[in-house]
N, C-alpha and C. Protein backbone atom coordinates (compact mmCIF):
# COMPACT_ATOMS: atom_id res chain seq x y z
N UNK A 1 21.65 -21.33 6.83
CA UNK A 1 21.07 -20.77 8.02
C UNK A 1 19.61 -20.37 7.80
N UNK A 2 19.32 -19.61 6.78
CA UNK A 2 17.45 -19.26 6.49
C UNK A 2 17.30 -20.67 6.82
N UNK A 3 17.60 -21.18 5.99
CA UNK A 3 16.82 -22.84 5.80
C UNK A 3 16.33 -23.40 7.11
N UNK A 4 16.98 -22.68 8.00
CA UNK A 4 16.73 -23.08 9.36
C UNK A 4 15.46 -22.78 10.28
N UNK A 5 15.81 -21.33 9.75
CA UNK A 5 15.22 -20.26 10.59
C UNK A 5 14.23 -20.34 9.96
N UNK A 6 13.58 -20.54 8.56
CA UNK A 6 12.67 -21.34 8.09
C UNK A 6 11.61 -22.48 8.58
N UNK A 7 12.50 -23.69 8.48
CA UNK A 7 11.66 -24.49 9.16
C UNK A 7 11.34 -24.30 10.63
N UNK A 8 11.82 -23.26 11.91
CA UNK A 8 11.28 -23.48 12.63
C UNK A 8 10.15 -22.48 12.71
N UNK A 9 10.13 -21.48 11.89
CA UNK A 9 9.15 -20.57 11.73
C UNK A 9 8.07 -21.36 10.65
N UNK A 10 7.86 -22.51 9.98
CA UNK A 10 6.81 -23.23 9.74
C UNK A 10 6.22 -24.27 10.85
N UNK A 11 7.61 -25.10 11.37
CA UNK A 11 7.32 -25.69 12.55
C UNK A 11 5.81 -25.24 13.97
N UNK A 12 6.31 -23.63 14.03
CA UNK A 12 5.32 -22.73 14.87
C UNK A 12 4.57 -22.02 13.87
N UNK A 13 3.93 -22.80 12.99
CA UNK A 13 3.11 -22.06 12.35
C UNK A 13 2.91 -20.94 11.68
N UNK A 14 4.45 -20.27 11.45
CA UNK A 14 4.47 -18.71 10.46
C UNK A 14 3.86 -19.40 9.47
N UNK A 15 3.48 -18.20 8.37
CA UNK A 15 3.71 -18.48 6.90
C UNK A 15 4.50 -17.63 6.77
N UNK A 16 4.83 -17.01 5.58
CA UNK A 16 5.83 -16.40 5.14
C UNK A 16 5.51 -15.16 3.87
N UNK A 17 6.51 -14.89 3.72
CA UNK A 17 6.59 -13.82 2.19
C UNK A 17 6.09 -14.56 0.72
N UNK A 18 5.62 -14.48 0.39
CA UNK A 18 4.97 -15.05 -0.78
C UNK A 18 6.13 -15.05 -1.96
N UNK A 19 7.14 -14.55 -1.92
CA UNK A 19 8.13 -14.25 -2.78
C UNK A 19 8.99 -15.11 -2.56
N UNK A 20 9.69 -14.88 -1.82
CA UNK A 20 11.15 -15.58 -0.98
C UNK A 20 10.66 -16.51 -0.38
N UNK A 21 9.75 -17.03 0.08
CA UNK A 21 8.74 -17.61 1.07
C UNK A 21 9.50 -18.01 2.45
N UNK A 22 10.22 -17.16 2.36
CA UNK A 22 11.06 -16.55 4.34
C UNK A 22 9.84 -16.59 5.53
N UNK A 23 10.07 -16.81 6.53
CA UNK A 23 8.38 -16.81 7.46
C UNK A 23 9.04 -15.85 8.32
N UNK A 24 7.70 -15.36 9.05
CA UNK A 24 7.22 -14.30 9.53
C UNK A 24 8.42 -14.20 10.80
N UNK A 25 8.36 -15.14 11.38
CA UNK A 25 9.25 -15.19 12.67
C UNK A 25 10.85 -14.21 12.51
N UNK A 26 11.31 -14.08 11.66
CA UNK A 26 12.47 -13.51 11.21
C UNK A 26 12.32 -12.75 10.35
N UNK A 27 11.55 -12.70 9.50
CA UNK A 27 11.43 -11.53 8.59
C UNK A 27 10.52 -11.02 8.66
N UNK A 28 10.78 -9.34 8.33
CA UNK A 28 9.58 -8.05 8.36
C UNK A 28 8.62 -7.99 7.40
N UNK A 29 7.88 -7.83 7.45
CA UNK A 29 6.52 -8.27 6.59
C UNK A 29 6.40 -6.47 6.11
N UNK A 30 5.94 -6.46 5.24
CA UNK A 30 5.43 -4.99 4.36
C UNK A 30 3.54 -4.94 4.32
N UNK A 31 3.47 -4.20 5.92
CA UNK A 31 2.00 -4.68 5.48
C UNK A 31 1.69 -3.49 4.68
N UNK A 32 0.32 -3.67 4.01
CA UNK A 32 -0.37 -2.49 2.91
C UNK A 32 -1.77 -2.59 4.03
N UNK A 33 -2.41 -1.22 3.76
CA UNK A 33 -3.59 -1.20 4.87
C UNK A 33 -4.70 -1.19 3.42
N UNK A 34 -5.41 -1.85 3.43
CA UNK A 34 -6.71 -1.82 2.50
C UNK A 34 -8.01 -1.32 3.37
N UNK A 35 -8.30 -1.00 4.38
CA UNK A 35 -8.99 -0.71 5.01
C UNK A 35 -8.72 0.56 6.25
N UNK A 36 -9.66 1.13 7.10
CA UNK A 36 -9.19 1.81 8.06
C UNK A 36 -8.21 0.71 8.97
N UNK A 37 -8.81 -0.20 9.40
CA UNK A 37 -8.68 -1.33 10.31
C UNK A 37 -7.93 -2.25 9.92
N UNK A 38 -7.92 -2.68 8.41
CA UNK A 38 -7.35 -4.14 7.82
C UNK A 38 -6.12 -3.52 7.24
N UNK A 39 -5.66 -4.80 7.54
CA UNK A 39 -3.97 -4.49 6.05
C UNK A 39 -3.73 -6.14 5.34
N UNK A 40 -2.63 -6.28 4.80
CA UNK A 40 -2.23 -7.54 4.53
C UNK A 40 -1.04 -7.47 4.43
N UNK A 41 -0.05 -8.40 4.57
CA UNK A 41 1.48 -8.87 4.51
C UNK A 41 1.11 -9.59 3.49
N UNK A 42 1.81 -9.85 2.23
CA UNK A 42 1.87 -10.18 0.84
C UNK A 42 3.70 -10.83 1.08
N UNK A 43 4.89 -9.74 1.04
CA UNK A 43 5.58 -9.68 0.73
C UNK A 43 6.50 -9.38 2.43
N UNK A 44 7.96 -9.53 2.35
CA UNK A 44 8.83 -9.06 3.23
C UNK A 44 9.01 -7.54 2.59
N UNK A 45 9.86 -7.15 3.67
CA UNK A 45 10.52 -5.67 3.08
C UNK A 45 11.09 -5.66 1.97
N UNK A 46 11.94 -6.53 2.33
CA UNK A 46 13.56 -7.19 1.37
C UNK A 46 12.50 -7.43 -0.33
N UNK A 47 11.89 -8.48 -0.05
CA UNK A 47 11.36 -8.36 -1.52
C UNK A 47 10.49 -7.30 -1.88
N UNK A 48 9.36 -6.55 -1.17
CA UNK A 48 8.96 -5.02 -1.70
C UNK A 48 9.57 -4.33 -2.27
N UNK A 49 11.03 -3.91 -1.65
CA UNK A 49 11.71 -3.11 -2.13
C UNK A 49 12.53 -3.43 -3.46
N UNK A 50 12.92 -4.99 -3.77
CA UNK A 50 13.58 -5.05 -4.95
C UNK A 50 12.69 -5.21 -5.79
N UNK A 51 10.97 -5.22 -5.93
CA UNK A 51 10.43 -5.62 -7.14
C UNK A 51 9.69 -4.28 -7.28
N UNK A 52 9.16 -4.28 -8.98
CA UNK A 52 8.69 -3.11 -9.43
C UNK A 52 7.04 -3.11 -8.54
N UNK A 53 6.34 -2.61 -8.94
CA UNK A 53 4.56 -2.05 -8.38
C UNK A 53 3.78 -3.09 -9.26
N UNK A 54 4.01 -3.19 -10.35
CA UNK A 54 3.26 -4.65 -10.92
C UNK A 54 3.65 -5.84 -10.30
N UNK A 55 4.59 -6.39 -10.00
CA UNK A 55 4.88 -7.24 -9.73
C UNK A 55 4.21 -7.24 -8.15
N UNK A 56 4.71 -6.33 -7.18
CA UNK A 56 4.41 -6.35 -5.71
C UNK A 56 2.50 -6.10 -5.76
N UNK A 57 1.79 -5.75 -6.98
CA UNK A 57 0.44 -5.76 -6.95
C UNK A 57 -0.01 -7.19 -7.38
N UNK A 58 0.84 -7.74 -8.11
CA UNK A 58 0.64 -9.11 -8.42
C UNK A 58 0.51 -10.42 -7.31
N UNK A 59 1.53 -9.67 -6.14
CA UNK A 59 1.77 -10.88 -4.74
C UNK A 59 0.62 -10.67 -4.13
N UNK A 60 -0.04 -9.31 -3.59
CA UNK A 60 -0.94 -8.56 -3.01
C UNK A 60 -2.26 -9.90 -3.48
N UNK A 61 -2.66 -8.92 -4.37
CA UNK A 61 -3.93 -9.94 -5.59
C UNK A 61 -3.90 -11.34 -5.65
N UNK A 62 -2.50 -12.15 -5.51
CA UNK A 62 -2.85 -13.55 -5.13
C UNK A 62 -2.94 -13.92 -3.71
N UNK A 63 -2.63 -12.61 -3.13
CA UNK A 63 -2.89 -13.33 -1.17
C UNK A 63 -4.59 -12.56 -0.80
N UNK A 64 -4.84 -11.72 -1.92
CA UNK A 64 -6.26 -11.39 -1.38
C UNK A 64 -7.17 -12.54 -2.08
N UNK A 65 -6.62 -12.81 -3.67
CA UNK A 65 -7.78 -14.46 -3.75
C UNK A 65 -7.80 -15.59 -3.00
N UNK A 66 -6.73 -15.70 -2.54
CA UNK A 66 -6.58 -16.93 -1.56
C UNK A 66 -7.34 -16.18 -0.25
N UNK A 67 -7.28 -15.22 0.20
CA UNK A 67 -8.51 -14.55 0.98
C UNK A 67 -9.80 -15.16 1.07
N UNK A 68 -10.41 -14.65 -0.05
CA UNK A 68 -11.39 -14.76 -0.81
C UNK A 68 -12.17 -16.54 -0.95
N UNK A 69 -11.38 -17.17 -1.66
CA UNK A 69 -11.19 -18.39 -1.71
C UNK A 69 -11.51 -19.45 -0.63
N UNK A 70 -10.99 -18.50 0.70
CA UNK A 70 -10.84 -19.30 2.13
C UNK A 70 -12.28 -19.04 2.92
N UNK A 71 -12.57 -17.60 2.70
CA UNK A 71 -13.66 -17.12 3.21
C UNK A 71 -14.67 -16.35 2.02
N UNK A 72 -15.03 -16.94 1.41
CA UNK A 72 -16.20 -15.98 0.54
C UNK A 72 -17.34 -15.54 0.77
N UNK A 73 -17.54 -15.96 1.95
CA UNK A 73 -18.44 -15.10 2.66
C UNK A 73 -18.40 -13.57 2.94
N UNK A 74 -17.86 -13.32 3.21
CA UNK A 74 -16.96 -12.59 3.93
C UNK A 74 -16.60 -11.12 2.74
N UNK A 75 -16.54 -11.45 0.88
CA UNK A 75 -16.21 -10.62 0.48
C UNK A 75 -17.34 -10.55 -0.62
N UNK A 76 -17.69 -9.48 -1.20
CA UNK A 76 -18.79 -9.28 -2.01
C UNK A 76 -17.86 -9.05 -3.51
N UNK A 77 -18.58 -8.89 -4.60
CA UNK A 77 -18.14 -8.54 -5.39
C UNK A 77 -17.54 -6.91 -5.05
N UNK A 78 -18.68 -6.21 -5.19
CA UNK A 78 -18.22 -4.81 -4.44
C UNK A 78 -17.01 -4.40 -4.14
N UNK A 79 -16.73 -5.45 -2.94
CA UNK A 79 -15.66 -5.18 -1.52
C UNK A 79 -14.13 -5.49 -2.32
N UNK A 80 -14.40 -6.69 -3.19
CA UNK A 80 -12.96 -7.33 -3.44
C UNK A 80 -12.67 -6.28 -4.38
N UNK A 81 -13.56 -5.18 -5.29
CA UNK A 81 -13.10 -4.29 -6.13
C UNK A 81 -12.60 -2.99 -5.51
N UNK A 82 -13.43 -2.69 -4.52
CA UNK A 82 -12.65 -1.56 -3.53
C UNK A 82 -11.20 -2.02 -2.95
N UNK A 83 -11.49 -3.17 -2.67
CA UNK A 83 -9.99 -4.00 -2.16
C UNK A 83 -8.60 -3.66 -2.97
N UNK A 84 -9.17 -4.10 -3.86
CA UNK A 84 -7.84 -4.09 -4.81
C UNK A 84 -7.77 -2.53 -5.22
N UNK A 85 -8.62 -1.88 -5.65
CA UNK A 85 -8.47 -0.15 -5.75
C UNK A 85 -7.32 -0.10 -4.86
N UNK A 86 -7.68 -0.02 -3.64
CA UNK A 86 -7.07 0.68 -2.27
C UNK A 86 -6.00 -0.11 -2.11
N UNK A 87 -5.76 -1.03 -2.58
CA UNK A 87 -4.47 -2.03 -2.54
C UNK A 87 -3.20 -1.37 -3.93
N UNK A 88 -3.66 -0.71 -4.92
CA UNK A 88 -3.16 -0.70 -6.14
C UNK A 88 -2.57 0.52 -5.29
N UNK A 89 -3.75 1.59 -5.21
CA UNK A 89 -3.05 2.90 -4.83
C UNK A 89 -1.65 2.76 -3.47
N UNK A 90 -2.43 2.41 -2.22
CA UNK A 90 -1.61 2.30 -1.63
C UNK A 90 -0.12 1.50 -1.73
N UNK A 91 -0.16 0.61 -2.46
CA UNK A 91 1.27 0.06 -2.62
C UNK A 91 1.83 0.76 -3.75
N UNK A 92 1.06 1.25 -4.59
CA UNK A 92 1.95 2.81 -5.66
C UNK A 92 2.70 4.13 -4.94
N UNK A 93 1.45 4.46 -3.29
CA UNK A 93 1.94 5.39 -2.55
C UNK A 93 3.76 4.51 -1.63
N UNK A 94 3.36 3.62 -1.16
CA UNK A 94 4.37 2.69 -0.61
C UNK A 94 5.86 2.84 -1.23
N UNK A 95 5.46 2.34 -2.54
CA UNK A 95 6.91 2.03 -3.04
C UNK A 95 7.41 3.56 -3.92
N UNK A 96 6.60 4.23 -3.79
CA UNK A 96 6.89 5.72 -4.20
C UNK A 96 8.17 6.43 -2.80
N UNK A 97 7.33 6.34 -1.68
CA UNK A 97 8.11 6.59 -0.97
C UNK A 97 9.23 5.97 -0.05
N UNK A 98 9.05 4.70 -0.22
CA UNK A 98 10.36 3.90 -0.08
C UNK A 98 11.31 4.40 -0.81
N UNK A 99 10.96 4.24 -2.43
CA UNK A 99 12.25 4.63 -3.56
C UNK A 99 12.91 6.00 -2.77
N UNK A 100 12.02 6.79 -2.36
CA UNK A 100 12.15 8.74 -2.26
C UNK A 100 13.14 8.26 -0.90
N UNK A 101 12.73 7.55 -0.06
CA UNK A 101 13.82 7.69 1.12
C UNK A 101 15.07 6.67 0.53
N UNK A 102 14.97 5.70 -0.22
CA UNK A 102 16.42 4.76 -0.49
C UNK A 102 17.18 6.19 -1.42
N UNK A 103 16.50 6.97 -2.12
CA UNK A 103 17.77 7.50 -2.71
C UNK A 103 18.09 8.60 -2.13
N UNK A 104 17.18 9.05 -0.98
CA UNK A 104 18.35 10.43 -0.14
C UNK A 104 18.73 9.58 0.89
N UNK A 105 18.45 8.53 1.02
CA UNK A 105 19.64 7.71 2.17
C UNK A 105 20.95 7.57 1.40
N UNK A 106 20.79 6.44 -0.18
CA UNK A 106 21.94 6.86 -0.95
C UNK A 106 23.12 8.39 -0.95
N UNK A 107 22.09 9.29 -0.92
CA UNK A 107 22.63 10.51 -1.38
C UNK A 107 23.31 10.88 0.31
N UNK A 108 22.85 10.65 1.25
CA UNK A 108 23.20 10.96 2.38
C UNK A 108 25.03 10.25 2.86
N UNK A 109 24.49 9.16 1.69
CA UNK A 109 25.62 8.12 2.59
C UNK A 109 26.74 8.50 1.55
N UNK A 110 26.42 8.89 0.15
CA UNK A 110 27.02 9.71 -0.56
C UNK A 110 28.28 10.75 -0.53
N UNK A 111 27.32 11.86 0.38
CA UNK A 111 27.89 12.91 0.88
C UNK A 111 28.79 12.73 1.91
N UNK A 112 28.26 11.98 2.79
CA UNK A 112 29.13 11.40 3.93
C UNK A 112 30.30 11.20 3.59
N UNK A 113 30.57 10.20 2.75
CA UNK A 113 31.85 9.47 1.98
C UNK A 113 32.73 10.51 1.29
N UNK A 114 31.96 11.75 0.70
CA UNK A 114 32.61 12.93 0.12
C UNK A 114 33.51 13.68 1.04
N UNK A 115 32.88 14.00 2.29
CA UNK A 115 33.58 14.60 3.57
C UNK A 115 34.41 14.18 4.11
N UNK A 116 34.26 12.64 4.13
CA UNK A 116 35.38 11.80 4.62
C UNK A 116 36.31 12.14 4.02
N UNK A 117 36.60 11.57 2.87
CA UNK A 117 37.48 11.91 1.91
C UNK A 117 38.71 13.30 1.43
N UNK A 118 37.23 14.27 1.72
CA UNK A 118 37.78 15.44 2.02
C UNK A 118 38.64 15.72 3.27
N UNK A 119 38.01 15.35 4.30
CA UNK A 119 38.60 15.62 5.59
C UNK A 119 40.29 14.91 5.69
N UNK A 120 40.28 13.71 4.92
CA UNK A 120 41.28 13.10 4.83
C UNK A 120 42.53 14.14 4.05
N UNK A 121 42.22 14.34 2.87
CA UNK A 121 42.76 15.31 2.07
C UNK A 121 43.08 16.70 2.58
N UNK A 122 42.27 17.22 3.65
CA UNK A 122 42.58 18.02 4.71
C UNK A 122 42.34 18.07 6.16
N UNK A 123 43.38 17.48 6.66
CA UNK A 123 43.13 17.17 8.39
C UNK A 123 43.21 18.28 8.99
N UNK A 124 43.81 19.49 8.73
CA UNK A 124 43.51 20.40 9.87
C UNK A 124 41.80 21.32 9.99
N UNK A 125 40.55 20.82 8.48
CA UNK A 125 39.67 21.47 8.57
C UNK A 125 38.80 20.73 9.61
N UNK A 126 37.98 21.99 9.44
CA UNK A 126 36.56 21.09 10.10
C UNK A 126 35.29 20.90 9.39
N UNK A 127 34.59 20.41 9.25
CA UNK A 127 33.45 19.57 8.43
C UNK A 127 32.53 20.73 8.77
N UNK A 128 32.27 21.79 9.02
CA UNK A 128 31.85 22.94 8.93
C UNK A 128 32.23 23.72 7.75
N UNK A 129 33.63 23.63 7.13
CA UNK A 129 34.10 24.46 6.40
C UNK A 129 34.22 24.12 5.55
N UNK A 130 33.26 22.61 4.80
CA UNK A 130 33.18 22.13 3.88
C UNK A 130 31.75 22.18 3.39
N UNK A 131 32.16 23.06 1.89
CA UNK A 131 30.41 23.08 0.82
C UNK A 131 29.75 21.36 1.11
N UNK A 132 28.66 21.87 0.23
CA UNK A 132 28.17 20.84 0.13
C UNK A 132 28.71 19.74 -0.57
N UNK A 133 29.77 19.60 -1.84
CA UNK A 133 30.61 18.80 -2.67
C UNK A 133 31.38 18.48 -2.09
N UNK A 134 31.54 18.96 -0.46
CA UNK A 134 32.79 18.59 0.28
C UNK A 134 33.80 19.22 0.15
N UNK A 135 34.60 19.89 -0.58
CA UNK A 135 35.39 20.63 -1.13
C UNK A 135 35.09 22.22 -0.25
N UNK A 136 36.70 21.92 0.57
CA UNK A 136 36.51 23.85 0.88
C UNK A 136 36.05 25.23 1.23
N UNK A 137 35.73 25.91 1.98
CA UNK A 137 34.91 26.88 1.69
C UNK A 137 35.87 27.69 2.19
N UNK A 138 36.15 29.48 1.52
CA UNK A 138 36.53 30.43 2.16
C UNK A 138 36.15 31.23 2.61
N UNK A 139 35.05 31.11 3.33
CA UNK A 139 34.23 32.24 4.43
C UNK A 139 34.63 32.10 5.73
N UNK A 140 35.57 31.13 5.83
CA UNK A 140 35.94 30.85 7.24
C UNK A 140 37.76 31.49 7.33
N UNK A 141 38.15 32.81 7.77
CA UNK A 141 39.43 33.04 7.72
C UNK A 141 40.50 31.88 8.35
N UNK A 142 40.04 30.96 9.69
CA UNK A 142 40.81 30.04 9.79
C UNK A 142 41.21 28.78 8.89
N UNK A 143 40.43 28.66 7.87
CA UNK A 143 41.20 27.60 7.33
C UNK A 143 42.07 27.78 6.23
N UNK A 144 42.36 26.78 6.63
CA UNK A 144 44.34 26.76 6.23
C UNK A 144 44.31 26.62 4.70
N UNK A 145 44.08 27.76 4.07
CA UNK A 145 44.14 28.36 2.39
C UNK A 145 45.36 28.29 2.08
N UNK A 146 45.60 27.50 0.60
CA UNK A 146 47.23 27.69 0.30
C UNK A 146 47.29 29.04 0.05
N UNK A 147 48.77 29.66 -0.01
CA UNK A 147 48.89 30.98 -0.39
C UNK A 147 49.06 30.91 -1.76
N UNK A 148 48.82 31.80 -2.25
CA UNK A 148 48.90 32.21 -3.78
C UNK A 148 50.58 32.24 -4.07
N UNK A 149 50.97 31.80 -5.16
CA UNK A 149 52.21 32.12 -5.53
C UNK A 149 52.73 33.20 -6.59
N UNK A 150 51.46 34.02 -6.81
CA UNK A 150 51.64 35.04 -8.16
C UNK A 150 51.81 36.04 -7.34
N UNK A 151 51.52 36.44 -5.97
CA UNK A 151 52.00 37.73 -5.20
C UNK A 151 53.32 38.46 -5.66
């Protein structure tokens, strides 16, 4: 099916992810802003997110020489060194906070699964009366506490 969705997104002229080389028409592009105004698509989401910051600075740097390459007019020595500065940082800031939201989404979906679980293990509580581990709480006199048997 890509293979498809592929060729008709070359057919109409996408290009694609430099990685996966998926085209634009179907897949989300990860742009990086190097400028107030400018950015670039290098990569999809899908591959941003599974490769390390060298590697995703590595895709960046070959779609800004091919930039370069196409139009050299256009870039000074200067510019292509600010370029890549502001390209390094920002895709360090990028995949910093991608990682920071994939692992409290993890942790979210985590907890979720804990409550479930719990709730299962006790159907008459309510997901109010469960700590954060999911497990229990007795600040609430209605829930249904075993009784002690050492009375």
């Amino acid at each position: 099916m890509r293979w498809i969705k592929n060729f008709i997104g070359r057919f109409q002229g996408y290009s694609g992810c430099a990685k996966c080389k998926d085209t634009w028409n179907w897949k989300k592009s990860k742009d990086i802003q190097y400028t107030k105004n400018e950015s670039m698509f290098a990569l999809c989401e899908e591959c941003f997110n599974k490769l390390d910051v060298s590697e995703i600075i590595y895709w960046y740097e070959d779609l800004l020489n091919s930039h370069v390459r196409s139009t050299p007019i256009d870039y000074t020595p200067e510019r292509i060194k600010k370029i890549r500065q502001t390209l390094k940082d920002n895709i360090t800031k990028e995949k910093k906070a991608s990682s920071q939201f994939l692992t409290s989404k993890k942790n979210i979906i985590h907890a979720n699964r804990l409550r479930e679980a719990n709730a299962s293990l006790h159907p008459n509580s309510n997901p109010s009366d469960l700590n954060s581990r999911g497990n229990p709480t007795d600040s609430n006199p209605s829930f249904p506490l075993r009784e002690s048997r050492l009375a």
